[in-house]
C-alpha atoms as a PDB file:
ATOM      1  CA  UNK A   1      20.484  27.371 -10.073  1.00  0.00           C
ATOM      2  CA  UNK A   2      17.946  24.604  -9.719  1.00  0.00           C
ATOM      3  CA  UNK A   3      16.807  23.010 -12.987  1.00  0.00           C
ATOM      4  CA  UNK A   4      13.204  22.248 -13.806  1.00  0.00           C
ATOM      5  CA  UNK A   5      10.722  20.482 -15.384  1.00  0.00           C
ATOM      6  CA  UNK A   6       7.525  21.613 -16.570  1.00  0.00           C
ATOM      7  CA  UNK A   7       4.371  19.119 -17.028  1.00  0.00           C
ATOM      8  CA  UNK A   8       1.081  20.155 -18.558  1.00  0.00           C
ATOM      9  CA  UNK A   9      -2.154  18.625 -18.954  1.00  0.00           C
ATOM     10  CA  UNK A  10      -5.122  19.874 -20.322  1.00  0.00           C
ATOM     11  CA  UNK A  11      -7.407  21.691 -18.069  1.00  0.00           C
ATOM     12  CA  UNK A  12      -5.121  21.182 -15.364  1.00  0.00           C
ATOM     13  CA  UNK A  13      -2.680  23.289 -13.813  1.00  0.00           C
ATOM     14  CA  UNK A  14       0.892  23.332 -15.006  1.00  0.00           C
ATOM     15  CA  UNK A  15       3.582  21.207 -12.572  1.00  0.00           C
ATOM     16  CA  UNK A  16       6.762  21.777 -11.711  1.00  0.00           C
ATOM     17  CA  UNK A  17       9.095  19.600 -10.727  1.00  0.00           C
ATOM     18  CA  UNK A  18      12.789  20.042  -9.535  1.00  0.00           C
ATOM     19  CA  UNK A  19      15.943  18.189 -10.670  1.00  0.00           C
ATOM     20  CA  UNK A  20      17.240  17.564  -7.395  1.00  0.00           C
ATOM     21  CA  UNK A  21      17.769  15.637  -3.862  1.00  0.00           C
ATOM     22  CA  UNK A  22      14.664  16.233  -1.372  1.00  0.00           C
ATOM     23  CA  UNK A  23      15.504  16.158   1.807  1.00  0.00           C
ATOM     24  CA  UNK A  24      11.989  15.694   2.703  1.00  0.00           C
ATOM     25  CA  UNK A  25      11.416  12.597   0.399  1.00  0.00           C
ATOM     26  CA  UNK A  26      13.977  11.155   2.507  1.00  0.00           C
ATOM     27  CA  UNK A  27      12.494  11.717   5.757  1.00  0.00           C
ATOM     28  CA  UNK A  28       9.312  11.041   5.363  1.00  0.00           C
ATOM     29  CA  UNK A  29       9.386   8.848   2.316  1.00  0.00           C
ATOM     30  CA  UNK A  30       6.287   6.994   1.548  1.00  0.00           C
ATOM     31  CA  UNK A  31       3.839  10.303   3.268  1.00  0.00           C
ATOM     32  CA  UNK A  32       6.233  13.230   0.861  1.00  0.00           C
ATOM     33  CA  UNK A  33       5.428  10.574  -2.210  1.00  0.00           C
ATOM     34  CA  UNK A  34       1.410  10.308  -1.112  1.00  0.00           C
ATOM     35  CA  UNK A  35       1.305  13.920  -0.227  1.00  0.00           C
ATOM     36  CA  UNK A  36       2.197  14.441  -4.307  1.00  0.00           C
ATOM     37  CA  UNK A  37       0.048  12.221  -5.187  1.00  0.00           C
ATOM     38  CA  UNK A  38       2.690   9.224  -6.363  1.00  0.00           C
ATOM     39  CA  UNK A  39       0.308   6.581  -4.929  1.00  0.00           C
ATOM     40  CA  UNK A  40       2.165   3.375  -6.843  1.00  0.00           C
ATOM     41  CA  UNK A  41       5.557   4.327  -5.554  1.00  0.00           C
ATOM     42  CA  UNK A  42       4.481   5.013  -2.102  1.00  0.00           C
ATOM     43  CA  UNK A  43       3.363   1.873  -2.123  1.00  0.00           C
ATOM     44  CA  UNK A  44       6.125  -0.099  -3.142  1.00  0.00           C
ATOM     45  CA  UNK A  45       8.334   2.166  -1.052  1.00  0.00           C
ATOM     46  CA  UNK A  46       6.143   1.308   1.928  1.00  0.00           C
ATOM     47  CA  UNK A  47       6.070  -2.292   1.099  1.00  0.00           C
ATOM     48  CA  UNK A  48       9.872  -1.792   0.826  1.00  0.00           C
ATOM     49  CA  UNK A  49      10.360  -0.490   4.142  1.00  0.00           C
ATOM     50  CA  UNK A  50       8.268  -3.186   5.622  1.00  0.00           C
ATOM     51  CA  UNK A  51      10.288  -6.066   3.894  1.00  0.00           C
ATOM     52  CA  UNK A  52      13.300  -4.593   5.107  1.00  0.00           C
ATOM     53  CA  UNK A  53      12.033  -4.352   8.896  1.00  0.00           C
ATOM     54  CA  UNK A  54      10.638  -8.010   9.487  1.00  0.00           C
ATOM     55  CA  UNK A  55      12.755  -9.878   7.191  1.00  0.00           C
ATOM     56  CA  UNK A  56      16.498  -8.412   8.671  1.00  0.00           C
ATOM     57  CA  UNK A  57      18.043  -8.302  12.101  1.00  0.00           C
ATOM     58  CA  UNK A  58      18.791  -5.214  13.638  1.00  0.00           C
ATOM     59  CA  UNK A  59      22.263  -4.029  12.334  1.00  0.00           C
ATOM     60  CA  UNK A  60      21.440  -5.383   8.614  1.00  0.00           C
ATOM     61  CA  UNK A  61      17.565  -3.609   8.913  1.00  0.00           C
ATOM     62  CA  UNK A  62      19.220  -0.431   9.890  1.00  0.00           C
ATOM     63  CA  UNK A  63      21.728  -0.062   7.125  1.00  0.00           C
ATOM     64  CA  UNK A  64      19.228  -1.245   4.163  1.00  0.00           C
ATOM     65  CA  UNK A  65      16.535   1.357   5.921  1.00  0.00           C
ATOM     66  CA  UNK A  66      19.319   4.430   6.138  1.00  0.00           C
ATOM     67  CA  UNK A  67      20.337   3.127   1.904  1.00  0.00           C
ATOM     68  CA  UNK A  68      16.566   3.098   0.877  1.00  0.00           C
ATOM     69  CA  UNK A  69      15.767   6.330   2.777  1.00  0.00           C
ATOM     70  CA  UNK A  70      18.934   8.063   0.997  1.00  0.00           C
ATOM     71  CA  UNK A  71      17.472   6.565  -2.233  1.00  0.00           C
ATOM     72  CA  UNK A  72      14.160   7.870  -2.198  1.00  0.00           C
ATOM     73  CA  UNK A  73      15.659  11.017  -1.338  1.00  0.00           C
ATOM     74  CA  UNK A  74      17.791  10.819  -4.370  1.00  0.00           C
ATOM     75  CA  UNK A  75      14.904   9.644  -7.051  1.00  0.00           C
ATOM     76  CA  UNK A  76      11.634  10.830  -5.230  1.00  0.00           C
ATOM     77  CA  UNK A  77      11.294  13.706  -7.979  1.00  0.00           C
ATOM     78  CA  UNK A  78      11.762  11.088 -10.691  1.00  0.00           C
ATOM     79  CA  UNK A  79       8.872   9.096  -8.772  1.00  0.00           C
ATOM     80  CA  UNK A  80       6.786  12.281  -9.223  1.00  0.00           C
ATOM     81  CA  UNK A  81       7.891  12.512 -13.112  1.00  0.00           C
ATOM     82  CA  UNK A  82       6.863   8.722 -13.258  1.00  0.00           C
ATOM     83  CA  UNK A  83       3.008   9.382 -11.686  1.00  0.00           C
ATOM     84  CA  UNK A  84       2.491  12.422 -13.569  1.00  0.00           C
ATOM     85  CA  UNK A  85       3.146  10.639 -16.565  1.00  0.00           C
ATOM     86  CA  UNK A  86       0.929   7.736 -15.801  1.00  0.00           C
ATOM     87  CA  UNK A  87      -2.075  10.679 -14.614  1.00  0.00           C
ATOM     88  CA  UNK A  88      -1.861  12.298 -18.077  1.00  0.00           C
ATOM     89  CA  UNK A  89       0.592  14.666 -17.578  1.00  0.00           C
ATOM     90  CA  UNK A  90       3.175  15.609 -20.364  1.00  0.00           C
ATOM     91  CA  UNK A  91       7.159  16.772 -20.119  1.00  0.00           C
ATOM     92  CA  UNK A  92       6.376  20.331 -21.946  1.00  0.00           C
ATOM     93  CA  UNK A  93       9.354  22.062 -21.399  1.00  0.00           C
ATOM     94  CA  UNK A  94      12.527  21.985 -19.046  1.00  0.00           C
ATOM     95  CA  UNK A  95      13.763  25.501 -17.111  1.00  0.00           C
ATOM     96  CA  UNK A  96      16.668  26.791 -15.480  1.00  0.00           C
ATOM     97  CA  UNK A  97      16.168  29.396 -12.123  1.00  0.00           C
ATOM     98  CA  UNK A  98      16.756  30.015  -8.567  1.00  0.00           C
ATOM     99  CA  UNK A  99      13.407  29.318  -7.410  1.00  0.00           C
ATOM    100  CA  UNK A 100       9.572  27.863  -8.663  1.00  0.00           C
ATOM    101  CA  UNK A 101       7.957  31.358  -9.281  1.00  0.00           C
ATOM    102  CA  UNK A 102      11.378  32.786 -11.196  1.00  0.00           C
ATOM    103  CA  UNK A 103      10.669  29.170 -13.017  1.00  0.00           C
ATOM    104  CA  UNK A 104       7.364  29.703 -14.450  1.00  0.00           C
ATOM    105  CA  UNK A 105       8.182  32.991 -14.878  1.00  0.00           C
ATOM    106  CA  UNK A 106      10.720  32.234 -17.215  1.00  0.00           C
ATOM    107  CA  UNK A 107       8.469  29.447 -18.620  1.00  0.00           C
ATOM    108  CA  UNK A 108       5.920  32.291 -19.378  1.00  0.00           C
ATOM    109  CA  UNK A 109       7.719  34.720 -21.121  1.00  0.00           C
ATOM    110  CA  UNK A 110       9.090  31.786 -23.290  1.00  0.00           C
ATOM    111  CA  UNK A 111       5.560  30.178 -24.065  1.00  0.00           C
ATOM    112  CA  UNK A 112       2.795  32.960 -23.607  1.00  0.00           C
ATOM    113  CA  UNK A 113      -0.036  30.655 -24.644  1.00  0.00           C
ATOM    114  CA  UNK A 114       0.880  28.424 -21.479  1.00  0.00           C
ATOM    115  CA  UNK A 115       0.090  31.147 -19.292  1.00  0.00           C
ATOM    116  CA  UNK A 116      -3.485  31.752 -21.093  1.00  0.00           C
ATOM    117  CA  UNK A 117      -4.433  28.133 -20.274  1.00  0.00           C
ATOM    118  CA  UNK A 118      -3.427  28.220 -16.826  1.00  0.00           C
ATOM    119  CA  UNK A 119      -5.475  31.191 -16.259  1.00  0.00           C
ATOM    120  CA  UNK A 120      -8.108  29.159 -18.329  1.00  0.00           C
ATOM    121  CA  UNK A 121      -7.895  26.465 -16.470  1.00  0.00           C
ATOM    122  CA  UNK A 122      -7.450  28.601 -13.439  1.00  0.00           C
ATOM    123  CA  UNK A 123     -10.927  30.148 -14.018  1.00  0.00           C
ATOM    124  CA  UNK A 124     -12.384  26.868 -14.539  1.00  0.00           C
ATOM    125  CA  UNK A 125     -11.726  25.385 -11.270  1.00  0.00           C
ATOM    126  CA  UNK A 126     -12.871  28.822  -9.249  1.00  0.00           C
ATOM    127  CA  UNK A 127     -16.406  28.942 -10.972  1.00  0.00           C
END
């Protein structure tokens, strides 16, 4: 069971973000962090990368690449917390479930009226 947390912000849609490694964060790194829209920490991730590739010789650059890549995998969702914070967003609620639709389900049935503003909001961006 996977462990998430729930970030609103008014007229927007509710996000959810997991409590966990990503895989994906670690691959791809600085593109995973700009494809959710964490433009400061791809950035500095990028700029990290960079650093680490001109300024060290091979064996040393390889290493420090392979220990920020496992890093970014390990705190890329907290880099998502970080820039949803900084866009508006707040922590509403945290959630315990298998998946991100049993999630919000369970978010739902606990908090009714946050499922009447994402369908407001929902509306809102269709018209």
């Amino acid at each position: 069971m996977t462990v998430w947390t729930v970030h609103v912000r008014e007229g927007r849609p509710v996000v959810v973000v997991p409590e966990r490694f990503s895989l994906w964060a670690m691959l791809f790194g600085p593109l995973w962090l700009l494809a959710h829209r964490a433009w400061i920490p791809a950035v500095l991730v990028l700029s990290a990368f960079v650093a680490a590739g001109v300024l060290l010789p091979g064996a040393v650059n390889v290493v420090l690449t392979a220990g920020l890549a496992w890093l970014v995998g390990l705190s890329g969702q907290d880099m998502r917390r970080w820039s949803l914070a900084r866009q508006g967003y707040a922590l509403a609620h945290v959630v315990a479930a298998g998946d991100m639709d049993a999630a919000l389900g369970r978010l739902y049935v606990a908090h009714p009226g946050l499922a009447e503003a994402e369908l407001t909001a929902g509306a809102r961006g269709a018209a």
